[in-house]
C-alpha atoms as a PDB file:
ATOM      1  CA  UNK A   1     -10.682  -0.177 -17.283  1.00  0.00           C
ATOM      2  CA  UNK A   2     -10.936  -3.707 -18.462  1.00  0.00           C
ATOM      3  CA  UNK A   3      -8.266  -6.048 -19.860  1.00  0.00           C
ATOM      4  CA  UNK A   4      -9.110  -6.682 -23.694  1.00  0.00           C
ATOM      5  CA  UNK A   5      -8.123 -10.293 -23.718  1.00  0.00           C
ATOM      6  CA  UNK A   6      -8.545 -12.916 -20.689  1.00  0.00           C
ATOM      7  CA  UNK A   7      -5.502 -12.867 -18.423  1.00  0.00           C
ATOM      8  CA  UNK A   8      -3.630 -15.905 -18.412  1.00  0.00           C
ATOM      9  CA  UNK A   9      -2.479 -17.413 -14.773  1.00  0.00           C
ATOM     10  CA  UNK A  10       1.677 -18.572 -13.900  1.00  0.00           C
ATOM     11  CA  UNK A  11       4.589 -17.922 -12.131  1.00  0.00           C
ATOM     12  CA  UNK A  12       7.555 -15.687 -12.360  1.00  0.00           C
ATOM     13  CA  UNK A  13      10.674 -17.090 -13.484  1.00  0.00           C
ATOM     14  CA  UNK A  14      12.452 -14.167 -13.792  1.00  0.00           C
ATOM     15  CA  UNK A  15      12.578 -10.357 -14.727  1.00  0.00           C
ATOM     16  CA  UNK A  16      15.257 -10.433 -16.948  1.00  0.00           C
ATOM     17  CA  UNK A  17      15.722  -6.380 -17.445  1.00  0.00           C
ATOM     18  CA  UNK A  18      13.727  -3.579 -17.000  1.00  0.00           C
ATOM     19  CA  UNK A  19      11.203  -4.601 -19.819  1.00  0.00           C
ATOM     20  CA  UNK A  20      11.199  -8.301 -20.108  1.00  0.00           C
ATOM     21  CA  UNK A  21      10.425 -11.057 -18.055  1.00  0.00           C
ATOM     22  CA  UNK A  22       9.883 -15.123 -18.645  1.00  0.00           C
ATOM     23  CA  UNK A  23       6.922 -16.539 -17.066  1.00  0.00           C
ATOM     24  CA  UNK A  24       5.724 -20.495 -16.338  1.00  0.00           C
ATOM     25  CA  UNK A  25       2.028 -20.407 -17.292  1.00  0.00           C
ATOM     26  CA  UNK A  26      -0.231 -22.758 -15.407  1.00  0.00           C
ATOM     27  CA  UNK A  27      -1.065 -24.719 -18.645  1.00  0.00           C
ATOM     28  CA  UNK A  28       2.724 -25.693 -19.016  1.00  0.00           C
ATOM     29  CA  UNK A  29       4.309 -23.344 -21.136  1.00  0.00           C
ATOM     30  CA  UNK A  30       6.821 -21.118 -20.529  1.00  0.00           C
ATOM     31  CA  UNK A  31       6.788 -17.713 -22.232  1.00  0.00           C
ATOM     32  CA  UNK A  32       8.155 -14.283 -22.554  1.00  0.00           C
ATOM     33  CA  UNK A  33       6.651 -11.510 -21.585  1.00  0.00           C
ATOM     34  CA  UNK A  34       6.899  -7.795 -21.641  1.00  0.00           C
ATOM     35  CA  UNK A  35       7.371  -5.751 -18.323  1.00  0.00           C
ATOM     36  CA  UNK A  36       4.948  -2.591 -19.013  1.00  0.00           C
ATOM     37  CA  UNK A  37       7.153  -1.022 -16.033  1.00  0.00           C
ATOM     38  CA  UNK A  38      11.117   0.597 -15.900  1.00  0.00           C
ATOM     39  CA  UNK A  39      10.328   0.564 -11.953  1.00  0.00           C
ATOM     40  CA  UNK A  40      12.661  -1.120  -9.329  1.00  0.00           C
ATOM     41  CA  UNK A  41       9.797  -3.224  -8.830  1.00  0.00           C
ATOM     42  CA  UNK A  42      10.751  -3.732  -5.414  1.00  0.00           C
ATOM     43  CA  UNK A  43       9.081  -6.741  -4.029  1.00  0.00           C
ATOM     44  CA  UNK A  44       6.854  -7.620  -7.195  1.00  0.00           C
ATOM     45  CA  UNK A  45       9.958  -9.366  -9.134  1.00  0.00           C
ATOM     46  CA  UNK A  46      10.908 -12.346  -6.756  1.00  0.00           C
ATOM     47  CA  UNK A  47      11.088 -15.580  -8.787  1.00  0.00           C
ATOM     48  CA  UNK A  48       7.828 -17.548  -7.845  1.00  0.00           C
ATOM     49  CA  UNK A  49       5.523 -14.968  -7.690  1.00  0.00           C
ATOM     50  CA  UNK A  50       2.258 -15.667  -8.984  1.00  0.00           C
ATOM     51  CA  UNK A  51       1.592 -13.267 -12.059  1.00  0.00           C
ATOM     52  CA  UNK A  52      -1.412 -12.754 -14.556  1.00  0.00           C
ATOM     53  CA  UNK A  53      -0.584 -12.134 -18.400  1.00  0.00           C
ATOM     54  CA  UNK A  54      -2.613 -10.766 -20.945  1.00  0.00           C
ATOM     55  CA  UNK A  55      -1.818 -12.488 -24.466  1.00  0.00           C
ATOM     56  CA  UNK A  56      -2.000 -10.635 -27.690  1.00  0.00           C
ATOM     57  CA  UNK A  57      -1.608 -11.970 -31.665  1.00  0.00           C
ATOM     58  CA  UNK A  58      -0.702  -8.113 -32.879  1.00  0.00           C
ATOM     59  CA  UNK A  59       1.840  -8.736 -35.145  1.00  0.00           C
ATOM     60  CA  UNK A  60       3.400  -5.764 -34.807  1.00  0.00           C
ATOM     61  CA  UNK A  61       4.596  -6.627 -31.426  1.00  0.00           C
ATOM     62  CA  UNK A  62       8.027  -8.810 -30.740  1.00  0.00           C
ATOM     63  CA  UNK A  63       6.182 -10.509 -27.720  1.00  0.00           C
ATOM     64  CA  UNK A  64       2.885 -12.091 -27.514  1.00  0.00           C
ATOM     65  CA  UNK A  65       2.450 -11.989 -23.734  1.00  0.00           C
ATOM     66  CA  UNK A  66       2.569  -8.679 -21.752  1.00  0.00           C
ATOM     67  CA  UNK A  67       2.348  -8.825 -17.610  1.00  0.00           C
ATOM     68  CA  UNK A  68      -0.388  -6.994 -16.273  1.00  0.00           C
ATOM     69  CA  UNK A  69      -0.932  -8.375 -12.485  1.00  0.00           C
ATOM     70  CA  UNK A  70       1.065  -9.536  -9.289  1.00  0.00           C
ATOM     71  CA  UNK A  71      -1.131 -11.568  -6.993  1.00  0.00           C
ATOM     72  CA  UNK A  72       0.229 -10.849  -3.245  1.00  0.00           C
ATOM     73  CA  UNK A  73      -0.268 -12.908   0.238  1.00  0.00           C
ATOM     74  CA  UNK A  74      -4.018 -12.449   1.581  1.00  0.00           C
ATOM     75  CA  UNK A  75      -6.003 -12.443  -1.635  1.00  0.00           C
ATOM     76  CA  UNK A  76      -4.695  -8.803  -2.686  1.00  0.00           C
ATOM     77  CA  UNK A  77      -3.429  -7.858  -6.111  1.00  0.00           C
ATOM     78  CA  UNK A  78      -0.953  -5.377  -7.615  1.00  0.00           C
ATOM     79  CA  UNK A  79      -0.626  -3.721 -10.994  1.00  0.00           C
ATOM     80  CA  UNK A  80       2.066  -3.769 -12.939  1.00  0.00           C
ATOM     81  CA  UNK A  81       1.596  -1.906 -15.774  1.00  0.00           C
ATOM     82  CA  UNK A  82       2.909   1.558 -15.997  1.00  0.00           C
ATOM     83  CA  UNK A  83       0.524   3.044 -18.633  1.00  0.00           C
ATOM     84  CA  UNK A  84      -3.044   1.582 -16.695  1.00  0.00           C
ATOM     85  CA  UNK A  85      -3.300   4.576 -14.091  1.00  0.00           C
ATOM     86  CA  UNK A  86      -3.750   6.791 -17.113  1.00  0.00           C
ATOM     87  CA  UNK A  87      -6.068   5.095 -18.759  1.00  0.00           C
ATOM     88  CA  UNK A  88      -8.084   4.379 -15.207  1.00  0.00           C
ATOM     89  CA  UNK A  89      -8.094   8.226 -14.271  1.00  0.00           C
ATOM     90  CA  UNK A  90      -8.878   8.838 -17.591  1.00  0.00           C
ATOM     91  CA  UNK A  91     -12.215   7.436 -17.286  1.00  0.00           C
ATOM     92  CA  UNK A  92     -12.368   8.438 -13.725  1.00  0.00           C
ATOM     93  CA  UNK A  93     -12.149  12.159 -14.453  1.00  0.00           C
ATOM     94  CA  UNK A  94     -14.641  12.120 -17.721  1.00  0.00           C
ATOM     95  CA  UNK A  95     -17.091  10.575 -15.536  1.00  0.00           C
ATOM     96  CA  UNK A  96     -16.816  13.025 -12.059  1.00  0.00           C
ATOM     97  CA  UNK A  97     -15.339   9.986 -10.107  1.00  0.00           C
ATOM     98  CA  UNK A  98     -12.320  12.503  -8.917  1.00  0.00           C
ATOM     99  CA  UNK A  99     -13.740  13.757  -6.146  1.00  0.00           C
ATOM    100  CA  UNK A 100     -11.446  16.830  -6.391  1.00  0.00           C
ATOM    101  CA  UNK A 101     -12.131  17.643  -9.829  1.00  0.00           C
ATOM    102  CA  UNK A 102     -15.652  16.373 -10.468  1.00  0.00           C
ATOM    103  CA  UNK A 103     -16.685  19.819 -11.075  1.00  0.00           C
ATOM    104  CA  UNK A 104     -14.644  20.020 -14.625  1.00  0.00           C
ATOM    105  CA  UNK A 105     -16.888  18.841 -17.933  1.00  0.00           C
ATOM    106  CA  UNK A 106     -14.346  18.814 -20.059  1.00  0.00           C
ATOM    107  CA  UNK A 107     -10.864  16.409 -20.168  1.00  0.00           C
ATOM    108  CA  UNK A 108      -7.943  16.273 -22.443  1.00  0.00           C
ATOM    109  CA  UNK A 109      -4.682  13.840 -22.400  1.00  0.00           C
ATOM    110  CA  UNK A 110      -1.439  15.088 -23.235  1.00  0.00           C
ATOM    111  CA  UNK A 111      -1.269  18.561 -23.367  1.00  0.00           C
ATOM    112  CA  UNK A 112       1.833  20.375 -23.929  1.00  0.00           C
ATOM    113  CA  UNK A 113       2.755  22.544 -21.385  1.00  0.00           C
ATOM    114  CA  UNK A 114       6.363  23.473 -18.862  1.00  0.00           C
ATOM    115  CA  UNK A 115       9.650  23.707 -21.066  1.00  0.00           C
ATOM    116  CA  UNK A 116       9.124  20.207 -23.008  1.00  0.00           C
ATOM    117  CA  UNK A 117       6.797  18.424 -20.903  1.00  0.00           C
ATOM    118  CA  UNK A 118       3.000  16.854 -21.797  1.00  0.00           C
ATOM    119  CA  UNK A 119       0.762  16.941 -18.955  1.00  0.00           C
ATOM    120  CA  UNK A 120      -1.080  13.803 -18.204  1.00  0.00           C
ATOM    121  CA  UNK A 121      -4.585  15.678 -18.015  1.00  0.00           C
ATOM    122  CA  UNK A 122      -6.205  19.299 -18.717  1.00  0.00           C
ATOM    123  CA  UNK A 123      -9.513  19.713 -17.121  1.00  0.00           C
ATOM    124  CA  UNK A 124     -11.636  22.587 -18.104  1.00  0.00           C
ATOM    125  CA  UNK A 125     -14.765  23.864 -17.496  1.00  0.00           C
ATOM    126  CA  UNK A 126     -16.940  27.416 -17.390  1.00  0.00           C
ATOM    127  CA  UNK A 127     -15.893  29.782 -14.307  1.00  0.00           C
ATOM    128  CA  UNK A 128     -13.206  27.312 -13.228  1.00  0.00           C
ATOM    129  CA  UNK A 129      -9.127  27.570 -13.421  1.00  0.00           C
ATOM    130  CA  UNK A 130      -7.518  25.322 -15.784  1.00  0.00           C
ATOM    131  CA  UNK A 131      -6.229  22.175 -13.905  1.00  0.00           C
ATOM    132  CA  UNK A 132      -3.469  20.587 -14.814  1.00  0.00           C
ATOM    133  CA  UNK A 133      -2.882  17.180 -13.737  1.00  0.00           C
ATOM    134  CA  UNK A 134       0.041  14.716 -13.834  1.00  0.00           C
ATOM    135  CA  UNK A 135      -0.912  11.239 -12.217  1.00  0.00           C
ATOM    136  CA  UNK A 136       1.474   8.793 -11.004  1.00  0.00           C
ATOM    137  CA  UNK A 137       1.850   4.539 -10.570  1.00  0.00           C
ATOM    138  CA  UNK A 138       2.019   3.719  -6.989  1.00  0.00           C
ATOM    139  CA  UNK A 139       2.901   0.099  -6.059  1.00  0.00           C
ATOM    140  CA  UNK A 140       5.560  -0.023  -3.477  1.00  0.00           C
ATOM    141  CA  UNK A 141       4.545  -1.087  -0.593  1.00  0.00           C
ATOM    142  CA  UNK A 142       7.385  -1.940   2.389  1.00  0.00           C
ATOM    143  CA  UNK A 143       6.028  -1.207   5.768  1.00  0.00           C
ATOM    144  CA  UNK A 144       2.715  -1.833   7.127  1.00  0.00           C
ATOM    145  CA  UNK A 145      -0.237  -0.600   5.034  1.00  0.00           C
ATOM    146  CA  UNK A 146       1.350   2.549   3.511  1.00  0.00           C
ATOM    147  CA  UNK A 147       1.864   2.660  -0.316  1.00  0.00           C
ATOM    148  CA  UNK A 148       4.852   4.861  -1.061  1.00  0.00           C
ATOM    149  CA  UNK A 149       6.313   6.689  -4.261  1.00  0.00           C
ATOM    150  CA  UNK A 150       8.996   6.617  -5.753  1.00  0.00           C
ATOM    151  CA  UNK A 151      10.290   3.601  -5.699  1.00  0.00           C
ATOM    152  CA  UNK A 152      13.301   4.671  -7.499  1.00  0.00           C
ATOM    153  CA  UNK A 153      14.926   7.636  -8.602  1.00  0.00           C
ATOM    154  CA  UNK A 154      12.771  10.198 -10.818  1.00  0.00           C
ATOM    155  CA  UNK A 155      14.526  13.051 -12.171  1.00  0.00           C
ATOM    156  CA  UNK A 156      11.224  13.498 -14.420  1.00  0.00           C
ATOM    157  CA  UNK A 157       9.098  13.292 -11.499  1.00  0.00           C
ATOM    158  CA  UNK A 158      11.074  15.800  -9.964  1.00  0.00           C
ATOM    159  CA  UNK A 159      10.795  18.176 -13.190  1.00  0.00           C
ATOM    160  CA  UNK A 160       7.137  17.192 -13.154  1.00  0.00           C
ATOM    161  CA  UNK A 161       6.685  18.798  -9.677  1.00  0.00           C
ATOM    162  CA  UNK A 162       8.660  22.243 -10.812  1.00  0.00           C
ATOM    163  CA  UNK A 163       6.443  22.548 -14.042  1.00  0.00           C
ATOM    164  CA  UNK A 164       3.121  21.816 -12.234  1.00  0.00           C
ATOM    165  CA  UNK A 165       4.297  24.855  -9.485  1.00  0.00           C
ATOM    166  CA  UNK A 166       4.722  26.900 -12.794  1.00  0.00           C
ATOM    167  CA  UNK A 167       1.235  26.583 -13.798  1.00  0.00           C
ATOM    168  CA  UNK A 168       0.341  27.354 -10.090  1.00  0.00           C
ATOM    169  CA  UNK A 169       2.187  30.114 -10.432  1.00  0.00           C
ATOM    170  CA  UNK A 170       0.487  31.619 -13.727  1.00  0.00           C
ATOM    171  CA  UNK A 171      -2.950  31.612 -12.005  1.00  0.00           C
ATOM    172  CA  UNK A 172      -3.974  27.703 -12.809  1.00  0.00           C
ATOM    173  CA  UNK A 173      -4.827  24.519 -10.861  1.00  0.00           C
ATOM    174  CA  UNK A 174      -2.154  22.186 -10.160  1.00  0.00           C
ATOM    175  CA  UNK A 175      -2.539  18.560  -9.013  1.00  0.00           C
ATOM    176  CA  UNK A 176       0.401  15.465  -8.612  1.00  0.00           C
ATOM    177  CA  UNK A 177      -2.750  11.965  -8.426  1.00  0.00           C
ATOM    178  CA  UNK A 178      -1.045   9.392  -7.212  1.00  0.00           C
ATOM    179  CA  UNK A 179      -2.642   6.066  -7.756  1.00  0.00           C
ATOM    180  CA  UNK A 180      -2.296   2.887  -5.823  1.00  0.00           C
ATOM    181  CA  UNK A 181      -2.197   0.161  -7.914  1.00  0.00           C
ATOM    182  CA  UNK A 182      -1.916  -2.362  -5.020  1.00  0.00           C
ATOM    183  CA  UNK A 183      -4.979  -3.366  -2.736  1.00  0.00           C
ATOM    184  CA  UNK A 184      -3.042  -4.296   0.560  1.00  0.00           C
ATOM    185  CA  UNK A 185      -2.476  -0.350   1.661  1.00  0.00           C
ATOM    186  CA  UNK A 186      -4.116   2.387   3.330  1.00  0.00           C
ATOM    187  CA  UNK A 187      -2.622   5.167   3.265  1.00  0.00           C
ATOM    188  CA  UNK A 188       0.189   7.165   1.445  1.00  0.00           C
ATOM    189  CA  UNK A 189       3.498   8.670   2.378  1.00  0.00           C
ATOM    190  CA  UNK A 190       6.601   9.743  -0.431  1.00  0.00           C
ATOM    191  CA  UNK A 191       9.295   7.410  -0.686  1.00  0.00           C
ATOM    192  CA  UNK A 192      12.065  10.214   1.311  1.00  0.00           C
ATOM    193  CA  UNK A 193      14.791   7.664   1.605  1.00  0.00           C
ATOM    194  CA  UNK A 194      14.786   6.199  -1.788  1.00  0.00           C
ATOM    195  CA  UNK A 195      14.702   9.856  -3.870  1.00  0.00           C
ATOM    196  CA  UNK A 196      15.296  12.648  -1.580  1.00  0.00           C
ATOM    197  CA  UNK A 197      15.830  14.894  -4.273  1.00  0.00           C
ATOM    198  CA  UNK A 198      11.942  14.067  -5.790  1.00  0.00           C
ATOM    199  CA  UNK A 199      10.754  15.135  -1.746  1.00  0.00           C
ATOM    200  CA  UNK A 200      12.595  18.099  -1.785  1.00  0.00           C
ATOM    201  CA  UNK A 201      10.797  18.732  -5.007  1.00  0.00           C
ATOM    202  CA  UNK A 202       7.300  17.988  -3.736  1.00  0.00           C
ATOM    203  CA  UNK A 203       7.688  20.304  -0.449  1.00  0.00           C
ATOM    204  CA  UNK A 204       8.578  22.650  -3.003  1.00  0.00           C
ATOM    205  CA  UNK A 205       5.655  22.526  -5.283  1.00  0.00           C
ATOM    206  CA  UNK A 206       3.175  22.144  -2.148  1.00  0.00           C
ATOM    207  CA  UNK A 207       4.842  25.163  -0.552  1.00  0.00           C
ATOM    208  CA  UNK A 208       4.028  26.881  -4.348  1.00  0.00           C
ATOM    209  CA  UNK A 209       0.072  25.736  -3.907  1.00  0.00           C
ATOM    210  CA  UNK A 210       0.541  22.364  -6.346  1.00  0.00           C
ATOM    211  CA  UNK A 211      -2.294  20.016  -4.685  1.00  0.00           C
ATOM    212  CA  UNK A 212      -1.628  16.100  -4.188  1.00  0.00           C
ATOM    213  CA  UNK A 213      -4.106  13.649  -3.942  1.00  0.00           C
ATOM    214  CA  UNK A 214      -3.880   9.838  -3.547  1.00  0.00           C
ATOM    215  CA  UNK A 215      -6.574   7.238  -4.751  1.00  0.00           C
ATOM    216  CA  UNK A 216      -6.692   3.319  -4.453  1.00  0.00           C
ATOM    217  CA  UNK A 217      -7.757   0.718  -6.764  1.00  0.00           C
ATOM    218  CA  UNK A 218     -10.004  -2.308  -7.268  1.00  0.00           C
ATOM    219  CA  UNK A 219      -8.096  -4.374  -9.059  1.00  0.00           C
ATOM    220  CA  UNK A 220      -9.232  -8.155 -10.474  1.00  0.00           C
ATOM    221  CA  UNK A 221      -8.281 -10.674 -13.734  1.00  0.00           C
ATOM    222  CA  UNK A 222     -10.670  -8.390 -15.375  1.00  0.00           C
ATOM    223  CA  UNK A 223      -9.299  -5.238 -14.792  1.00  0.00           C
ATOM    224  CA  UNK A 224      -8.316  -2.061 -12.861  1.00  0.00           C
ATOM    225  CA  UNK A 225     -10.791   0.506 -11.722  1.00  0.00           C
ATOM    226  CA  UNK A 226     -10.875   3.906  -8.987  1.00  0.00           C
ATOM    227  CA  UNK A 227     -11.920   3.108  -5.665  1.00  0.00           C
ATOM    228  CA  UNK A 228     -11.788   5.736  -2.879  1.00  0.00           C
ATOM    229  CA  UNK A 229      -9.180   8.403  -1.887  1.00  0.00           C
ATOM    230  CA  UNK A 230      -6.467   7.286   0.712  1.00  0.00           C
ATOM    231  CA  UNK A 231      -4.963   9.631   3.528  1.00  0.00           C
ATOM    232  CA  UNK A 232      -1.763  11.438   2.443  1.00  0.00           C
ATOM    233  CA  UNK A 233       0.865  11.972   4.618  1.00  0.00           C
ATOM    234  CA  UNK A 234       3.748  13.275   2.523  1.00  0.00           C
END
């Protein structure tokens, strides 16, 4: 997936709420600009940081700067937008670059399915069980080189997990993607002390047969794209 407009380089000022934030950009302005993420953001938000912005002249929009990128110490990056790990599995899956679920031919986004609930991804294909798939931003990173999720509280998440063990349970494929949207980790483990509740829920739907998988990123100025799967340790 590739940014449509050139990223423009500054420095965080501050994340004023869960959607907005006010950025000094390296040519001397200072701007507003939306926070594609209702995360806690926890250790992407400190004043100072150095952040990438992707400017836009849409009208229809109230802010003409959205955040798209974190640089962190050692040359490594981190994604901030929410909505990019759909769009990057997206093209993953239509082109077979899921390893698990190369086999399936055919992909669709936002299918309805569970009690009210869209699922991220149907893949289909001849002789093979429907697979639903719900993918998930991972950019928490506290300890080491292991990315972790949540990194708040996710009641949906949690429902998420119940439906997907419902398809499981009707004779279908079930898989919770998480994707790293962070270069500096390794490996993946849930988030138990932050959301107990959303653990409880994934032993739960891994005891019912959902599958989880975890892929990293390559992430640069010009965009996001899948790199390889990570070890999960749940």
């Amino acid at each position: 997936m590739r940014f449509q407009t050139p990223l423009l380089r500054g420095k965080l000022l501050r994340r004023w709420n869960r959607f907005l934030s006010e950025v000094a950009l390296d040519d001397g302005r200072e701007v507003r600009a939306h926070c594609p993420n209702p995360g806690a953001m926890l250790g992407l938000k400190a004043p100072g940081t150095p952040v990438w912005v992707e400017p836009n002249d849409d009208p229809r929009r109230k802010l003409r700067f959205a955040w798209r990128l974190a640089e962190l110490p050692g040359g490594h990056w981190a994604g901030i937008d929410t909505s990019v790990p759909n769009r990057v599995v997206g093209e993953g899956l239509r082109a077979g670059a899921v390893p698990a679920l190369a086999a399936y031919p055919h992909v669709r986004a936002e299918v309805k399915y569970g009690q009210r609930s869209r699922v991220d991804f149907l893949a289909t294909g001849p002789g093979l069980p429907d697979a639903y798939v719900e993918v998930k931003n991972v950019h928490l990173r506290r300890d080491a080189d292991w990315a972790e999720f949540p990194d708040c509280v996710t009641a949906r998440g949690a429902r998420h997990l119940v439906e997907l063990g419902d398809m499981v349970a009707a004779g279908h494929r079930a898989v919770m993607l998480y994707l790293v949207q962070r270069t500096d980790c390794a490996r993946f483990r849930l988030a138990r002390d932050l959301d107990p509740a959303y653990a409880a829920a994934f032993d739960r739907a891994r005891d019912r047969g959902v599958e989880a998988i975890c892929l990293d990123t390559s992430i640069s100025p010009e965009g996001v794209s899948l790199r390889d799967p990570l070890p999960l340790f749940p």
